[in-house]
N, C-alpha and C. Protein backbone atom coordinates (compact mmCIF):
# COMPACT_ATOMS: atom_id res chain seq x y z
N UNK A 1 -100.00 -20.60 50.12
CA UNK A 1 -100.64 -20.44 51.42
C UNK A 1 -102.15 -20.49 51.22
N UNK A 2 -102.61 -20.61 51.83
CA UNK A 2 -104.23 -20.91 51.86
C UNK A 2 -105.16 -20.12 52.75
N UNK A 3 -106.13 -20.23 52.68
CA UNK A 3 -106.97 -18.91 53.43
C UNK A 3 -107.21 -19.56 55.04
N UNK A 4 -107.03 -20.55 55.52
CA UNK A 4 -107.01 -20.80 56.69
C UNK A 4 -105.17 -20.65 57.23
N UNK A 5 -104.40 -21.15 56.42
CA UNK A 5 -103.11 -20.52 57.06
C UNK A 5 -102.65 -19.39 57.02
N UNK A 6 -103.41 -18.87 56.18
CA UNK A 6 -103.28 -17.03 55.94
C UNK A 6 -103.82 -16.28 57.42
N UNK A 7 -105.09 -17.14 57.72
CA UNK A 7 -106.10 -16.14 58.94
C UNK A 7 -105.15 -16.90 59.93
N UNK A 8 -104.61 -18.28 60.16
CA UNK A 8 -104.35 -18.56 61.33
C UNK A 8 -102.57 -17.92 61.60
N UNK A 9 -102.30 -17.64 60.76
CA UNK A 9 -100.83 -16.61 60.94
C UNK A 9 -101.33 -15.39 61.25
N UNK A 10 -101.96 -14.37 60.52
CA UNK A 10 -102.37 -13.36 60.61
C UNK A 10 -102.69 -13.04 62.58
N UNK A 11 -103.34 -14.48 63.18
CA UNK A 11 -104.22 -14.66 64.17
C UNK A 11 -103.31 -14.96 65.19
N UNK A 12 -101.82 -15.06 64.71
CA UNK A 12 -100.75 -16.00 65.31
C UNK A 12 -99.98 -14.53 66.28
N UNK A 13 -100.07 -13.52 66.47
CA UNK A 13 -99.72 -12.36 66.70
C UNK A 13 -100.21 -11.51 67.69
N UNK A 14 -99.55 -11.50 68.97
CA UNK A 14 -99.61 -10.83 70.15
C UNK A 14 -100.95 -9.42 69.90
N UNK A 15 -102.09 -9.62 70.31
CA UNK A 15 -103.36 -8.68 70.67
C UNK A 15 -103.59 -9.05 69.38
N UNK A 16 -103.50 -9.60 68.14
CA UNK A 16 -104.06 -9.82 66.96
C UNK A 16 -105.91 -10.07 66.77
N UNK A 17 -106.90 -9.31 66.21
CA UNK A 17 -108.10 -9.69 66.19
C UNK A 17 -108.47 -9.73 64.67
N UNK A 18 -109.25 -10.53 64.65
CA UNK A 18 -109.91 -10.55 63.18
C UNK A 18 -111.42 -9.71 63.10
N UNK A 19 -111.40 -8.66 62.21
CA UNK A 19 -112.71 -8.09 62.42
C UNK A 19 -113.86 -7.66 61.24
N UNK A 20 -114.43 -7.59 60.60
CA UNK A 20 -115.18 -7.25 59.57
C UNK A 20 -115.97 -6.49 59.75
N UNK A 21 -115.39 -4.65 59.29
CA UNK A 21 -115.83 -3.29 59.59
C UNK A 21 -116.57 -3.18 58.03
N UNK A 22 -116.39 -4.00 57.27
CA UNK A 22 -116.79 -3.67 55.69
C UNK A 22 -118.06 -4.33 54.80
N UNK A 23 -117.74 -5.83 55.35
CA UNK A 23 -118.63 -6.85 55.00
C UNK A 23 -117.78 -8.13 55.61
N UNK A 24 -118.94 -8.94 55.42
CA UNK A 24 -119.19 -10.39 56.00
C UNK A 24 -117.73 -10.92 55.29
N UNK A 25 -117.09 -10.91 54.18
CA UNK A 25 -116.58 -11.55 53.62
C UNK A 25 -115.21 -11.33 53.49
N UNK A 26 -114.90 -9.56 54.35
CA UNK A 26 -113.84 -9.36 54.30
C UNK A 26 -112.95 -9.19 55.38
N UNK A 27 -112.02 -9.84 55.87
CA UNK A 27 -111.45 -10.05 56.66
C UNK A 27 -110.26 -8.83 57.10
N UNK A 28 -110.46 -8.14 58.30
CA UNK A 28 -109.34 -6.99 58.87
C UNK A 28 -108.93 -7.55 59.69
N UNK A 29 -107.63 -7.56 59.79
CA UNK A 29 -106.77 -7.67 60.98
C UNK A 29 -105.63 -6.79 61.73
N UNK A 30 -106.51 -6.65 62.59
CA UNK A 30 -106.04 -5.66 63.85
C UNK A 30 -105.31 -6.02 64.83
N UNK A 31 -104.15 -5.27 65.16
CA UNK A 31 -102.99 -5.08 66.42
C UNK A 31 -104.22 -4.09 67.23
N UNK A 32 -104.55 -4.27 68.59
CA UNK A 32 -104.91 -2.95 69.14
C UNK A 32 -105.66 -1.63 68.29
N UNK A 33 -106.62 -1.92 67.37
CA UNK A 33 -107.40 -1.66 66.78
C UNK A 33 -107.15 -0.77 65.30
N UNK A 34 -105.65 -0.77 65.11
CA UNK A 34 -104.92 -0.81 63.82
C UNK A 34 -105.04 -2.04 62.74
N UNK A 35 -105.29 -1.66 61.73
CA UNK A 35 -105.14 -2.61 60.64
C UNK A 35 -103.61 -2.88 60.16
N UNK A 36 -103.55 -4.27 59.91
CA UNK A 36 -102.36 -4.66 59.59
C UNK A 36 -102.36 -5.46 58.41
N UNK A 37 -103.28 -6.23 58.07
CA UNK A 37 -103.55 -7.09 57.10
C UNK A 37 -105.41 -7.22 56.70
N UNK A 38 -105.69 -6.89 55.30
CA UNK A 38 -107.05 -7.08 55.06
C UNK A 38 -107.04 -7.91 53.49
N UNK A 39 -108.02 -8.84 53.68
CA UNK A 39 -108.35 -9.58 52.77
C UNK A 39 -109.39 -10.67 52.29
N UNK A 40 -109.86 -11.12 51.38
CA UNK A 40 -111.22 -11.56 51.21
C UNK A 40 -110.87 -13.19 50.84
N UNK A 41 -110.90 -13.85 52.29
CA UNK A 41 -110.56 -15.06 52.48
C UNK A 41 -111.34 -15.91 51.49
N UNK A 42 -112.27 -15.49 50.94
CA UNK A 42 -112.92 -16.23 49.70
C UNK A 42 -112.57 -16.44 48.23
N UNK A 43 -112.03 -15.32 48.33
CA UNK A 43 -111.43 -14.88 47.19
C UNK A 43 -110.32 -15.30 46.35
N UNK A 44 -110.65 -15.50 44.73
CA UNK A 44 -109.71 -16.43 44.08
C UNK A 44 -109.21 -15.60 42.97
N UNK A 45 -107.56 -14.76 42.58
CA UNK A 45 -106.87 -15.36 43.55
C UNK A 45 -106.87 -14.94 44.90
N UNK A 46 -106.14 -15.78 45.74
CA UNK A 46 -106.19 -15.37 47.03
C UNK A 46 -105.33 -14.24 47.44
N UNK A 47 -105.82 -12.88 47.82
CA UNK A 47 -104.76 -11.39 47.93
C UNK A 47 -105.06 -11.17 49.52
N UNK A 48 -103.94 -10.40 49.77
CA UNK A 48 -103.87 -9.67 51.29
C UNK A 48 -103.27 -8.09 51.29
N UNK A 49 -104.32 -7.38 51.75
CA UNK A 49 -103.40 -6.08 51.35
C UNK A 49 -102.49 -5.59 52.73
N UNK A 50 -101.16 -5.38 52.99
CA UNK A 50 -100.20 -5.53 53.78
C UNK A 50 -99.39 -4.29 53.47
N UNK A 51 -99.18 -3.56 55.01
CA UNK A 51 -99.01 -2.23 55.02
C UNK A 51 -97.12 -2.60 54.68
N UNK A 52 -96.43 -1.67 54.35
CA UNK A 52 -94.66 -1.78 53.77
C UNK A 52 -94.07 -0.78 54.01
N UNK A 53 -92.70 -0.53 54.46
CA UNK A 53 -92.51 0.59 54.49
C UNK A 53 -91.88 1.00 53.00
N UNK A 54 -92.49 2.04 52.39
CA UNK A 54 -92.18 3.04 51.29
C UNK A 54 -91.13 2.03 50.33
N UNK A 55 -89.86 2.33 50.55
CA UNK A 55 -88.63 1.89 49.68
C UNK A 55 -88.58 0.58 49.05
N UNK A 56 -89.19 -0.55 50.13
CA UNK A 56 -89.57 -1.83 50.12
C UNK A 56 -90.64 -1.88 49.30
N UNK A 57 -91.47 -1.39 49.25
CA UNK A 57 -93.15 -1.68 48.58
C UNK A 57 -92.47 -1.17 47.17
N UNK A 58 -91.70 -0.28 47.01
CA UNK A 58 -91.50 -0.26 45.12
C UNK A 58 -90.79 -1.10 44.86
N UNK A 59 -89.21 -1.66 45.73
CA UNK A 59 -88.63 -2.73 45.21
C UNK A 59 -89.33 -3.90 45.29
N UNK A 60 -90.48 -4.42 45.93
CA UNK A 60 -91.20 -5.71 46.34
C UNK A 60 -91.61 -5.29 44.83
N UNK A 61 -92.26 -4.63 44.44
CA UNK A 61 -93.04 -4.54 43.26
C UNK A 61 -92.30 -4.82 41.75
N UNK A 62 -91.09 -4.81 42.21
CA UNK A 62 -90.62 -4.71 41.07
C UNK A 62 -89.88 -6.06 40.81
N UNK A 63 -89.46 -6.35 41.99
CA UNK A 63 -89.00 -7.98 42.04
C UNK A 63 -90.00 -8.88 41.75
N UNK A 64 -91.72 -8.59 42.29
CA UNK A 64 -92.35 -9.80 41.74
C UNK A 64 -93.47 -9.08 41.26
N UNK A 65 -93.08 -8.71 40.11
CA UNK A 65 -94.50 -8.14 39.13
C UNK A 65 -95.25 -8.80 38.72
N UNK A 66 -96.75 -8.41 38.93
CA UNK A 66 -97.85 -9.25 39.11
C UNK A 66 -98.01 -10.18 40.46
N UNK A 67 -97.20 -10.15 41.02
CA UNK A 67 -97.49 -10.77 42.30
C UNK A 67 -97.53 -9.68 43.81
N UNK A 68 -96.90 -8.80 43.16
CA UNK A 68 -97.49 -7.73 44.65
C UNK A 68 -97.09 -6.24 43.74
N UNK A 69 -98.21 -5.85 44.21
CA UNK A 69 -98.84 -4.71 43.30
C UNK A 69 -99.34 -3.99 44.51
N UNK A 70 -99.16 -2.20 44.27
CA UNK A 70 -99.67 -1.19 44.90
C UNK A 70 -101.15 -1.87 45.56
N UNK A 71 -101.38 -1.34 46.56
CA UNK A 71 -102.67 -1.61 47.47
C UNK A 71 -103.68 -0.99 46.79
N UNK A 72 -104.32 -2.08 46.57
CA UNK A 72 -106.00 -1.93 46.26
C UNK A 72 -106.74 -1.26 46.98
N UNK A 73 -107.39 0.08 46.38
CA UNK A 73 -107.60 1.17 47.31
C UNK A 73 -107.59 1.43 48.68
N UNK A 74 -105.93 1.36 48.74
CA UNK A 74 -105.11 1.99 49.93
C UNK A 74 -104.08 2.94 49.15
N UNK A 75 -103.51 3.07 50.37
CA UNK A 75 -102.49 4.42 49.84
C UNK A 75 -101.03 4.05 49.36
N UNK A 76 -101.54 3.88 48.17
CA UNK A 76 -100.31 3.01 47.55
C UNK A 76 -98.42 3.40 47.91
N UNK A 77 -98.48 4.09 48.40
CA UNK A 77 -96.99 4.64 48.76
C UNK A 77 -96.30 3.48 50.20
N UNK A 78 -97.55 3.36 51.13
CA UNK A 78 -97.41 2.35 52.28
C UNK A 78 -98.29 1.07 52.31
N UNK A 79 -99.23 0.48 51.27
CA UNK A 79 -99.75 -0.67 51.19
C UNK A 79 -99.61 -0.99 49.76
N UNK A 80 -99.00 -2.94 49.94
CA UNK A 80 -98.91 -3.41 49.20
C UNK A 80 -100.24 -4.32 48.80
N UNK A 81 -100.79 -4.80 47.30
CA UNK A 81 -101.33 -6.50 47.49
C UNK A 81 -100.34 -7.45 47.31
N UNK A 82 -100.85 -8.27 48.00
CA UNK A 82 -99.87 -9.37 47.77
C UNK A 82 -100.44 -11.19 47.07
N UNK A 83 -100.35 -11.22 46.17
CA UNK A 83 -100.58 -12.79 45.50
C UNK A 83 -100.67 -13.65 46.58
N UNK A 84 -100.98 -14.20 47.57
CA UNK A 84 -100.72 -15.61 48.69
C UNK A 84 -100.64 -16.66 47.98
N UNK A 85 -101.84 -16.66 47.36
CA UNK A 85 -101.63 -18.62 46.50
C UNK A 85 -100.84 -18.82 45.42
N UNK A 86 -100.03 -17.99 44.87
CA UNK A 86 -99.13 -18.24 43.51
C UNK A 86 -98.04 -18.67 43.78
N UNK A 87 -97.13 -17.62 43.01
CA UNK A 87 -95.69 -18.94 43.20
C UNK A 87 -95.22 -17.77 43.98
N UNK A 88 -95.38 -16.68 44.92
CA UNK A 88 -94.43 -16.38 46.43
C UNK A 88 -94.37 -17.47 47.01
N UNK A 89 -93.17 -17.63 47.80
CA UNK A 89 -92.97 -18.74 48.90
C UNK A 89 -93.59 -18.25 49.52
N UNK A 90 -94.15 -18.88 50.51
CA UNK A 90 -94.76 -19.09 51.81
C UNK A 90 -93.85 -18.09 52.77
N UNK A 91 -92.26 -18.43 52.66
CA UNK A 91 -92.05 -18.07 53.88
C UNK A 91 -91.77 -16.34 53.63
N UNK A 92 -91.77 -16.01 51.78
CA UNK A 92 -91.62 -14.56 51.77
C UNK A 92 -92.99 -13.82 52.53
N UNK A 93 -94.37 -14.91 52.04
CA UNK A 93 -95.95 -13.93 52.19
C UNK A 93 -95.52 -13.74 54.07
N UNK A 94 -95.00 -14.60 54.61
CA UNK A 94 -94.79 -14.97 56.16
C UNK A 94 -94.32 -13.55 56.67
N UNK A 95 -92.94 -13.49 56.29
CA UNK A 95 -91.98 -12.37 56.13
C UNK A 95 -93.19 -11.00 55.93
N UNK A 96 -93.82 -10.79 55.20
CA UNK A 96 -94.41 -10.17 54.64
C UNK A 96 -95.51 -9.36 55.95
N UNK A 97 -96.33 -10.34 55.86
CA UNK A 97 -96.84 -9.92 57.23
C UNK A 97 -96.55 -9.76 58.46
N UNK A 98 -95.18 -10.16 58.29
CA UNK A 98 -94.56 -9.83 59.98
C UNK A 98 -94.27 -8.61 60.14
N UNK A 99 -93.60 -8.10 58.89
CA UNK A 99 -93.47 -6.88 58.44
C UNK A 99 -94.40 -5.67 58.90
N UNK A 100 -95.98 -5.90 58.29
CA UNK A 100 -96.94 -5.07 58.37
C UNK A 100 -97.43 -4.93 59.49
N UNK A 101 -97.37 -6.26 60.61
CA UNK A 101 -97.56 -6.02 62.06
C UNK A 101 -96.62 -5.40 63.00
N UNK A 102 -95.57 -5.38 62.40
CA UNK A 102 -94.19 -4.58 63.08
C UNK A 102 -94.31 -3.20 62.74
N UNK A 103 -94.75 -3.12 61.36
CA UNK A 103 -95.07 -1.36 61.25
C UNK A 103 -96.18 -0.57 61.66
N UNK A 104 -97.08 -1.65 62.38
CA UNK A 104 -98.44 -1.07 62.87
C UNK A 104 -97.95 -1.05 64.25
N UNK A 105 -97.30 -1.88 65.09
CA UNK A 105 -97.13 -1.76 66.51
C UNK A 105 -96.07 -0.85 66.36
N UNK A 106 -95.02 -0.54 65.46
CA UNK A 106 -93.77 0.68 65.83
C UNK A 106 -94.53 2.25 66.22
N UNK A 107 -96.17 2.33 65.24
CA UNK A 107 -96.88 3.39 65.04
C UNK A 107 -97.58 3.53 66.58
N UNK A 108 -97.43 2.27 67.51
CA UNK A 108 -98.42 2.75 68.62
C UNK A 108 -97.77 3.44 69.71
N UNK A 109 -98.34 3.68 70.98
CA UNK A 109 -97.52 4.47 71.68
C UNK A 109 -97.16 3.63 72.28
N UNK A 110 -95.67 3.68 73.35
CA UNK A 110 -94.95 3.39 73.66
C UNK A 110 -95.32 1.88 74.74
N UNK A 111 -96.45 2.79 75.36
CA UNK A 111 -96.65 1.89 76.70
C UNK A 111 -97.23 0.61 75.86
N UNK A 112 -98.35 0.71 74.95
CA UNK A 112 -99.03 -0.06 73.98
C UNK A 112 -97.61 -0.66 73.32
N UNK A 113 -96.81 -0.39 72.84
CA UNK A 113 -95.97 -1.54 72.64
C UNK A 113 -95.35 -2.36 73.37
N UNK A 114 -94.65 -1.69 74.90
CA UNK A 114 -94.56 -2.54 75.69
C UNK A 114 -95.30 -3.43 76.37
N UNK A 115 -96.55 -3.60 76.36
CA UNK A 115 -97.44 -4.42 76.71
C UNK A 115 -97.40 -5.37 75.52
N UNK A 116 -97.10 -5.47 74.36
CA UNK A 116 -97.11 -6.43 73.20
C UNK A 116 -95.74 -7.19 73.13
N UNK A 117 -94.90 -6.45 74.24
CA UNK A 117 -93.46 -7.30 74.46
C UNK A 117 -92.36 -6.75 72.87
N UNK A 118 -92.89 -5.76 72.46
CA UNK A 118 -92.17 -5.19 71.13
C UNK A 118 -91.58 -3.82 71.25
N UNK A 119 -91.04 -3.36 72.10
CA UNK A 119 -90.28 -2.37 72.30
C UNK A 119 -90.13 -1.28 71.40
């Protein structure tokens, strides 16, 4: 995946904004002013750090070691990194972030999800 199909999926997602609270170079992406995906679209290799729920983030880790590893100062128990440009398929990193936007909108309140059409 590449850093323009990375931002334009990321971007592909009901209230989705791209925002840079950190620096110029690093890319947050926000549901309704939750982070769901952050990463430094410049950056080689290319990583995304992507929120997981618990059980998943140790087995993800363990199925592709060296390719998704505890979150880079996040709270490693619920954020993963994830490799984008290596050998993950595409459609797992895909999977991946659908994931982290589903666990950021389950976290909002109710009415805020029904307005995102996600119940």
């Amino acid at each position: 995946m590449t850093p323009q199909e990375l931002r334009a999926f990321c971007l592909s997602f009901n209230a989705a904004v791209e925002d840079f609270p950190f620096n110029p170079e690093t890319s947050v992406f926000k549901v309704l002013g939750k982070m769901f995906a952050l990463t430094g679209l410049g950056a080689r290799p290319l990583t995304v750090n992507l929120k997981c729920d618990p059980e998943d983030a140790v087995r993800l880790r363990g199925e592709h070691e060296g390719l998704i590893v505890p979150g880079y100062h996040m709270n490693k128990r619920h954020w993963n990194t994830v490799t984008v440009d290596g050998d993950l398929p595409d459609r797992l990193v895909r999977e991946l972030i659908e994931d982290s936007y589903d666990l950021v909108v389950a976290g909002l309140p109710r009415a805020e999800r029904l307005r995102l059409d996600r119940p």
